[in-house]
PDB file of N, CA and C in Angstrom:
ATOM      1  N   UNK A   1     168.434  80.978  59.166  1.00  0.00           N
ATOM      2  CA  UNK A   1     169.527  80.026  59.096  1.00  0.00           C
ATOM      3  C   UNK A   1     169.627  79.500  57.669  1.00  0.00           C
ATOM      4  N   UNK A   2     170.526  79.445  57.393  1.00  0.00           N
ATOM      5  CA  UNK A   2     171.029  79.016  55.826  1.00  0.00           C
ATOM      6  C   UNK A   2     171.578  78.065  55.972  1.00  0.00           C
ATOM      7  N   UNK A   3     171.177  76.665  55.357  1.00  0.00           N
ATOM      8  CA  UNK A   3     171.265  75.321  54.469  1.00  0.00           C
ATOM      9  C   UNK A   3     172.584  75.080  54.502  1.00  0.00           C
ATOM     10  N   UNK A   4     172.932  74.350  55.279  1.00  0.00           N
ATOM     11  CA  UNK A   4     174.426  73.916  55.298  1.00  0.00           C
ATOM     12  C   UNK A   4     174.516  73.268  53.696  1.00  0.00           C
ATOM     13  N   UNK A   5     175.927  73.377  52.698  1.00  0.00           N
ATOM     14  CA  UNK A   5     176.228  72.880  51.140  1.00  0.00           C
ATOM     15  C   UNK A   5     176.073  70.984  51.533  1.00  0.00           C
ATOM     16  N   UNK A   6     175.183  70.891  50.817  1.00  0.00           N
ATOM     17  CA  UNK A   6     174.768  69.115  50.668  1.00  0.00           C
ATOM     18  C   UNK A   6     176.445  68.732  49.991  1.00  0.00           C
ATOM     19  N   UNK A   7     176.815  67.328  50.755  1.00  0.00           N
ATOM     20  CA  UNK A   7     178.194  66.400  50.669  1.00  0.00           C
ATOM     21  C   UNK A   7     178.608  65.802  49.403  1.00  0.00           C
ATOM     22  N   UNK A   8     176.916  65.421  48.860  1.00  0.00           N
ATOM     23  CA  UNK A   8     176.640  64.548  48.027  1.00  0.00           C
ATOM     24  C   UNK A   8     176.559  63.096  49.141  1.00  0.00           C
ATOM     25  N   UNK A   9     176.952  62.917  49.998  1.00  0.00           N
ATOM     26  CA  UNK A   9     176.779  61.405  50.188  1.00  0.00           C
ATOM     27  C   UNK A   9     175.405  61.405  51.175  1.00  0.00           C
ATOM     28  N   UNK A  10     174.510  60.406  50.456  1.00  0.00           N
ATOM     29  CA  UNK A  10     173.664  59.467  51.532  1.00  0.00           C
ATOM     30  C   UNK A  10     173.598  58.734  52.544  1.00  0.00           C
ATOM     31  N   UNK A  11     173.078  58.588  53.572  1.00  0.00           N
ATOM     32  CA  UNK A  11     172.719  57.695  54.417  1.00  0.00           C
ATOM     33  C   UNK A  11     171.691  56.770  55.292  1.00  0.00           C
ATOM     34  N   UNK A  12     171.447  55.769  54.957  1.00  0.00           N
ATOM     35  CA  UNK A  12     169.746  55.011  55.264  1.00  0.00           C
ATOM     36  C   UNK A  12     170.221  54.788  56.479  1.00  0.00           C
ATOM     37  N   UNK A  13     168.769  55.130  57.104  1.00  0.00           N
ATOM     38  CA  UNK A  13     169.051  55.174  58.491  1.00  0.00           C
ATOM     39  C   UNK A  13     167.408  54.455  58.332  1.00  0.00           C
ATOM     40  N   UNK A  14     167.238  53.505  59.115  1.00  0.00           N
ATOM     41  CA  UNK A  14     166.117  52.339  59.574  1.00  0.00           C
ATOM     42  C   UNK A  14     165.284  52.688  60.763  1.00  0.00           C
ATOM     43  N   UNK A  15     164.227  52.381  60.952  1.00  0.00           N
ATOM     44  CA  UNK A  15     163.141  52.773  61.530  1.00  0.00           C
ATOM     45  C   UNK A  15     162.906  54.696  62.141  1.00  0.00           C
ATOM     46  N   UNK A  16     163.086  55.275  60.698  1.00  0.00           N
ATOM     47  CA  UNK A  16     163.059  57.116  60.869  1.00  0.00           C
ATOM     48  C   UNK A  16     161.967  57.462  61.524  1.00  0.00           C
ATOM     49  N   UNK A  17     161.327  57.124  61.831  1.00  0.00           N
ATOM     50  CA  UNK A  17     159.920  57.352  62.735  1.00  0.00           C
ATOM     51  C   UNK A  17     160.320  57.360  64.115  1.00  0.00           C
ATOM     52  N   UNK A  18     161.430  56.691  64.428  1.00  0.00           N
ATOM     53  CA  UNK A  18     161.441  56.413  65.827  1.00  0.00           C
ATOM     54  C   UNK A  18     162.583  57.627  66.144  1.00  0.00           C
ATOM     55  N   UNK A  19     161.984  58.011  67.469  1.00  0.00           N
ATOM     56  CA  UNK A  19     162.812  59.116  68.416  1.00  0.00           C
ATOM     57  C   UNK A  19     164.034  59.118  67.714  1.00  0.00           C
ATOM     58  N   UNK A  20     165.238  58.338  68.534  1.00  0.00           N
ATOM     59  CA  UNK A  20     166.408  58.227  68.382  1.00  0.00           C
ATOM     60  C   UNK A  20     167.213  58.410  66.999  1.00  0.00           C
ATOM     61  N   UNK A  21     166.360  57.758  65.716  1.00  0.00           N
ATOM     62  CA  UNK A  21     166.786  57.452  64.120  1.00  0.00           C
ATOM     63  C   UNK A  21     166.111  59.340  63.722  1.00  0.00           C
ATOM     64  N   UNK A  22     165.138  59.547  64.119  1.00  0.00           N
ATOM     65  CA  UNK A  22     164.395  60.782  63.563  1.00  0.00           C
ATOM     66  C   UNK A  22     165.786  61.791  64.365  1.00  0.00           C
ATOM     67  N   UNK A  23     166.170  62.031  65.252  1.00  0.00           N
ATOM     68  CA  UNK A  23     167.174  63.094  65.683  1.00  0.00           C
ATOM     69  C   UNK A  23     168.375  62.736  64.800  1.00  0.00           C
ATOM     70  N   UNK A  24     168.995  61.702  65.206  1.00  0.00           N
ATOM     71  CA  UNK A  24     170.175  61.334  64.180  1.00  0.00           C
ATOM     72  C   UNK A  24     169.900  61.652  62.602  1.00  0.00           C
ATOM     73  N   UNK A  25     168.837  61.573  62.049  1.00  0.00           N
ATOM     74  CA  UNK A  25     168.606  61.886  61.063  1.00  0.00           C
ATOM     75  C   UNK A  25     167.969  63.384  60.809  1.00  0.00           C
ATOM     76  N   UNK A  26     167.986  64.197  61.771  1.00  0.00           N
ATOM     77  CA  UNK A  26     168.418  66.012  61.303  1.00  0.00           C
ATOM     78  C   UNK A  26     169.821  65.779  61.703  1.00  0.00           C
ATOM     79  N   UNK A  27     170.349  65.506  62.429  1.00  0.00           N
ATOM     80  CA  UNK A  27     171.198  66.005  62.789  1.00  0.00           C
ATOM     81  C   UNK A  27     172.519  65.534  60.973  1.00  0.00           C
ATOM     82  N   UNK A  28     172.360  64.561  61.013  1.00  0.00           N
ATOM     83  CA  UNK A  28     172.885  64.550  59.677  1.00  0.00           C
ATOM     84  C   UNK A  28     172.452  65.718  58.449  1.00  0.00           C
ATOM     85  N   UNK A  29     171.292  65.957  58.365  1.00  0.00           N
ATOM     86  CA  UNK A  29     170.998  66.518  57.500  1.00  0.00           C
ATOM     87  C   UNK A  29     171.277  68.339  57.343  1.00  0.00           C
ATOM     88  N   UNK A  30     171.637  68.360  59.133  1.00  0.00           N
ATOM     89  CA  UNK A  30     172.258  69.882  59.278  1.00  0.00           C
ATOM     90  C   UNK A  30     173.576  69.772  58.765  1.00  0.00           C
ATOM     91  N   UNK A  31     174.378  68.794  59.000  1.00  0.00           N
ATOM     92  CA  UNK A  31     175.596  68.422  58.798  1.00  0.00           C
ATOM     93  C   UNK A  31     176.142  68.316  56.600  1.00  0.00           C
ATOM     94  N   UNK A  32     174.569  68.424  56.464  1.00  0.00           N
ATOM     95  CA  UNK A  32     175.180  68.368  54.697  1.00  0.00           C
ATOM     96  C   UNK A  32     174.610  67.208  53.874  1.00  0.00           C
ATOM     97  N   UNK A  33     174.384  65.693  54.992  1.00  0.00           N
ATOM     98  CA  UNK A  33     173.878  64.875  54.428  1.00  0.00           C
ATOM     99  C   UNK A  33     172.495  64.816  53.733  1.00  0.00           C
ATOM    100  N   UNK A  34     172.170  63.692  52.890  1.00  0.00           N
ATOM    101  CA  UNK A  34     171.156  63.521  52.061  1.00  0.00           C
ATOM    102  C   UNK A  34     171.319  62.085  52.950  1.00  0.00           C
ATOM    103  N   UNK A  35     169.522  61.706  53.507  1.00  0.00           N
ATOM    104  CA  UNK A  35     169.359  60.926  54.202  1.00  0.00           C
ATOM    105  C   UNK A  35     168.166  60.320  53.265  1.00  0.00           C
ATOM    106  N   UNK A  36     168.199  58.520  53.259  1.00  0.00           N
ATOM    107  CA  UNK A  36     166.820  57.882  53.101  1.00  0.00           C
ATOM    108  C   UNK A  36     166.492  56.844  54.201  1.00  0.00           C
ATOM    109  N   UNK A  37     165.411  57.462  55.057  1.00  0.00           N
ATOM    110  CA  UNK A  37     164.382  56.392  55.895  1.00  0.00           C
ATOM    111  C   UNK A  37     164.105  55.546  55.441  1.00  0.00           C
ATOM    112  N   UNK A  38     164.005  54.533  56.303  1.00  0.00           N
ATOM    113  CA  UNK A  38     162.519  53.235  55.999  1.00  0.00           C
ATOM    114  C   UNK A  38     161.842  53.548  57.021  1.00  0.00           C
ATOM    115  N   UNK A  39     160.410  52.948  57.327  1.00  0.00           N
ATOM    116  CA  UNK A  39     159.572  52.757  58.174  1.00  0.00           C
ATOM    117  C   UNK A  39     158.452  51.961  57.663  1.00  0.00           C
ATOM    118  N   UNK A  40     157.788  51.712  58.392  1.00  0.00           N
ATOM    119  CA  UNK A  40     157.032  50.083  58.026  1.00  0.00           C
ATOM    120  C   UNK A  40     155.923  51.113  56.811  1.00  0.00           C
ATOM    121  N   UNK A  41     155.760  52.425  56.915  1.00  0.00           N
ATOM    122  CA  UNK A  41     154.670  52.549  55.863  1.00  0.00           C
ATOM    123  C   UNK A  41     154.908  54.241  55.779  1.00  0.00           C
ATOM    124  N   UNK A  42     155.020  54.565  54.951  1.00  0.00           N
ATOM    125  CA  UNK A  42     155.141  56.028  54.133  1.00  0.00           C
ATOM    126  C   UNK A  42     154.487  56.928  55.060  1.00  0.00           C
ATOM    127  N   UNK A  43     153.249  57.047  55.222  1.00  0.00           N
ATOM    128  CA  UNK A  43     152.701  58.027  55.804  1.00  0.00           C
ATOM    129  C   UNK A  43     152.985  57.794  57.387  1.00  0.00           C
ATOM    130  N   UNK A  44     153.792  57.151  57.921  1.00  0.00           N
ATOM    131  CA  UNK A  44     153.773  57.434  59.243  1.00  0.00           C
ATOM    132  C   UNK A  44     155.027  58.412  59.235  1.00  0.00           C
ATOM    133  N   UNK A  45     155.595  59.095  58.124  1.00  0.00           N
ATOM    134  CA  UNK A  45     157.258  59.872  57.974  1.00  0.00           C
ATOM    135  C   UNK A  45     156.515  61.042  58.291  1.00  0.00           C
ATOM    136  N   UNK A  46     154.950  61.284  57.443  1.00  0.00           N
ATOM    137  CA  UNK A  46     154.826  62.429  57.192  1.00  0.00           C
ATOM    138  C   UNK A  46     155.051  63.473  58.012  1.00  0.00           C
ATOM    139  N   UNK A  47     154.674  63.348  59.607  1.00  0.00           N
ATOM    140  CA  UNK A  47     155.074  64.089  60.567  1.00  0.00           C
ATOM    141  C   UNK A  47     156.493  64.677  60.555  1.00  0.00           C
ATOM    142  N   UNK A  48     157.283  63.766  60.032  1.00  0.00           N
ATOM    143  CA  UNK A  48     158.729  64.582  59.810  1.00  0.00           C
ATOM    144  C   UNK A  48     159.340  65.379  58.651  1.00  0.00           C
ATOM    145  N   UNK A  49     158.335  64.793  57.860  1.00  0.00           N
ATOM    146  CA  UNK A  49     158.752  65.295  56.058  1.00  0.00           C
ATOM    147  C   UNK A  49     157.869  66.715  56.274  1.00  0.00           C
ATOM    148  N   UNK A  50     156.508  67.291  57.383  1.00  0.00           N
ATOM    149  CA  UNK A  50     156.285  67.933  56.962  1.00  0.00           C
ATOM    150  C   UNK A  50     156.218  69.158  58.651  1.00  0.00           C
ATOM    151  N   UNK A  51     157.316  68.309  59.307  1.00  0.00           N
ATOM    152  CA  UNK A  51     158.245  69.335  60.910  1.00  0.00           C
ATOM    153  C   UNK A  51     159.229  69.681  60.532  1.00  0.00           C
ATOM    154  N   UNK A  52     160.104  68.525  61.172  1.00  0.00           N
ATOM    155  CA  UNK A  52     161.234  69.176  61.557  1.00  0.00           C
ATOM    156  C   UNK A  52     162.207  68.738  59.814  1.00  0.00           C
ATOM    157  N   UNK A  53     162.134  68.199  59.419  1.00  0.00           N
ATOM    158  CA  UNK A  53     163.033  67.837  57.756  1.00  0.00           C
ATOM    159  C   UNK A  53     162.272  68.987  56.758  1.00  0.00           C
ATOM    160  N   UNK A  54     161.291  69.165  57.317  1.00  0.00           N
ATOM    161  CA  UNK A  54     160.063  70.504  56.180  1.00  0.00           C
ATOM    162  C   UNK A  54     161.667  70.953  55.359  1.00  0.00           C
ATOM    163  N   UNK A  55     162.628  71.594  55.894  1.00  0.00           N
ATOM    164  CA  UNK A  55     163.154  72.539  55.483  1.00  0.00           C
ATOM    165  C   UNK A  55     164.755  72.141  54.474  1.00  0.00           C
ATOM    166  N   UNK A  56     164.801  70.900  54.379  1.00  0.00           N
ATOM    167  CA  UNK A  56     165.474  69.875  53.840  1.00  0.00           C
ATOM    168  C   UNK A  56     165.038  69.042  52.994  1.00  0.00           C
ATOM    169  N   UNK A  57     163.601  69.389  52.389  1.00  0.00           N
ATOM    170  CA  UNK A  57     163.072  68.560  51.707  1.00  0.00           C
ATOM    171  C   UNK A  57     163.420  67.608  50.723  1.00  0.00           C
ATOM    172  N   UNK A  58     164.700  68.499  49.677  1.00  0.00           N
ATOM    173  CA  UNK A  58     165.402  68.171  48.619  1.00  0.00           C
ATOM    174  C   UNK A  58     166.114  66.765  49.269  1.00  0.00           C
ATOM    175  N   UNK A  59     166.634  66.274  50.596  1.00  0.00           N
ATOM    176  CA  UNK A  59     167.812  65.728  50.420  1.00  0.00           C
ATOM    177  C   UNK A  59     167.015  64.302  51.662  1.00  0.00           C
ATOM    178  N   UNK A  60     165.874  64.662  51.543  1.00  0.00           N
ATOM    179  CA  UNK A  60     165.091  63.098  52.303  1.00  0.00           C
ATOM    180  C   UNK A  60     164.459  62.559  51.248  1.00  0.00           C
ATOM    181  N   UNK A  61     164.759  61.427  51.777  1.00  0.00           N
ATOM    182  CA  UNK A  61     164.132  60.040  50.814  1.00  0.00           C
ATOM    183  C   UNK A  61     163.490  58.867  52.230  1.00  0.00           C
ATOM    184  N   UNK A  62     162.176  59.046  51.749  1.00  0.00           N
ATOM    185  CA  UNK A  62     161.494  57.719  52.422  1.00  0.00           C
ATOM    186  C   UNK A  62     160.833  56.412  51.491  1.00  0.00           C
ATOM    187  N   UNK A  63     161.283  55.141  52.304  1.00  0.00           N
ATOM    188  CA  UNK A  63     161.164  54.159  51.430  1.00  0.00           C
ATOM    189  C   UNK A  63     160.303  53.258  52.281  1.00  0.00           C
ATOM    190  N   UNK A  64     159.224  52.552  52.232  1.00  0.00           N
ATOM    191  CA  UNK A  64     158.059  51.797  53.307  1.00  0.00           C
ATOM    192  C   UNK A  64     158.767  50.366  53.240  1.00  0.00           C
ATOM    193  N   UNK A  65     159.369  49.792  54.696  1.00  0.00           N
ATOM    194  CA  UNK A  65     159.498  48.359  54.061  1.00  0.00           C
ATOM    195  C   UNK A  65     158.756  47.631  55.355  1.00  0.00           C
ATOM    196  N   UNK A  66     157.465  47.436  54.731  1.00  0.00           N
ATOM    197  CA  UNK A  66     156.306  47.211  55.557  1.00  0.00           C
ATOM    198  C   UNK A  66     156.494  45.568  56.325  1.00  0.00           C
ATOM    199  N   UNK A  67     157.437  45.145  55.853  1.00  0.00           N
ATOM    200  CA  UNK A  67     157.940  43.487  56.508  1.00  0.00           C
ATOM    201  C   UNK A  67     159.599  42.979  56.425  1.00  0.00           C
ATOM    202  N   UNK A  68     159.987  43.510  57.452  1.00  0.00           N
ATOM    203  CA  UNK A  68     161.589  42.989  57.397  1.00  0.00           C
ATOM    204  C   UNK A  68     161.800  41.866  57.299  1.00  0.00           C
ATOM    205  N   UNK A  69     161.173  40.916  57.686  1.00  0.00           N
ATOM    206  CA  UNK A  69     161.420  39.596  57.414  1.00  0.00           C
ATOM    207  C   UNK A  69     161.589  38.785  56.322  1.00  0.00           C
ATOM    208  N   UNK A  70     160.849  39.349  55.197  1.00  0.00           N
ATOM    209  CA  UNK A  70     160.746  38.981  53.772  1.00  0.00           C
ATOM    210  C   UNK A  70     162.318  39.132  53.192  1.00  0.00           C
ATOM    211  N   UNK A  71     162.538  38.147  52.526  1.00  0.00           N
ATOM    212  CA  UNK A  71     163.947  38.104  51.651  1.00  0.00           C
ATOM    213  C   UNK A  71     164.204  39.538  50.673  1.00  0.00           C
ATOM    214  N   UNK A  72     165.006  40.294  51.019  1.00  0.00           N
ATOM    215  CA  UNK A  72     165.285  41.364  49.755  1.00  0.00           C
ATOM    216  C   UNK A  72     164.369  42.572  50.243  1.00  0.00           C
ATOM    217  N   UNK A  73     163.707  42.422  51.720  1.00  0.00           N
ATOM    218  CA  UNK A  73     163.071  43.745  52.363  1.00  0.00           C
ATOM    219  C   UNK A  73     163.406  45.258  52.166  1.00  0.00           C
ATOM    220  N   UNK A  74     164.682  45.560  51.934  1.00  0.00           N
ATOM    221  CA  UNK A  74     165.790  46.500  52.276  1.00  0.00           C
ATOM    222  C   UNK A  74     166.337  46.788  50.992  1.00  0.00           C
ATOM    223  N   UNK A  75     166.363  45.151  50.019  1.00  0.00           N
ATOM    224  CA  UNK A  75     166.855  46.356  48.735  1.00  0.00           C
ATOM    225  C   UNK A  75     166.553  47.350  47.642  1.00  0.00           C
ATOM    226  N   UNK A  76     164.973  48.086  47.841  1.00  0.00           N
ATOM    227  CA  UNK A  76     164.835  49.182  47.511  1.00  0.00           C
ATOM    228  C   UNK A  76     165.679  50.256  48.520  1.00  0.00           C
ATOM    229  N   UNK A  77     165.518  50.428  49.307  1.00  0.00           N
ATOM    230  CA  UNK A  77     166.204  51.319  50.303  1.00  0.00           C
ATOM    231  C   UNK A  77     167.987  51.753  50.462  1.00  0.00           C
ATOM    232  N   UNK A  78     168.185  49.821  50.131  1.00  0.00           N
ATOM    233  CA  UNK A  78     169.912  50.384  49.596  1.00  0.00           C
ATOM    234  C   UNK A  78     170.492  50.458  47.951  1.00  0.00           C
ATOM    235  N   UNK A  79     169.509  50.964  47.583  1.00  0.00           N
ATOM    236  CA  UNK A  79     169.753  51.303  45.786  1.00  0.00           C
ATOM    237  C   UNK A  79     170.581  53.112  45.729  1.00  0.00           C
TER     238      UNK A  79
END
């Protein structure tokens, strides 16, 4: 299967670890998109950065935002 042509546009999609955000987020990425996760800590992505996204590597971005509650949690993630 050959690499659907990347859109250029991004999309952060929030808690990528979880079921529901981890499908929505291939499914974008078959679709062309360049996706960046959060999840409370980097290495809990790895399972996906190195399954099912393995093959999309170029166009995932994971960002750890280990406390939502904190003021400005999120704005590494929406840069």
């Amino acid at each position: 299967m050959s690499l659907p042509t990347c859109n250029g546009k991004t999309i952060l999609i929030t808690g990528i670890n979880g079921y529901i955000a981890s499908r929505i987020g291939h499914d974008l990425l078959k679709r062309g998109y360049k996706i960046r996760g959060t999840s409370r800590s980097k290495p809990s992505t790895e399972a996906l950065l190195n399954g099912a996204y393995n093959e999309f590597a170029g166009r995932v971005e994971m960002v750890a935002v280990p406390d939502m509650t904190v003021p400005g949690a999120f704005d590494e993630a929406v840069k």
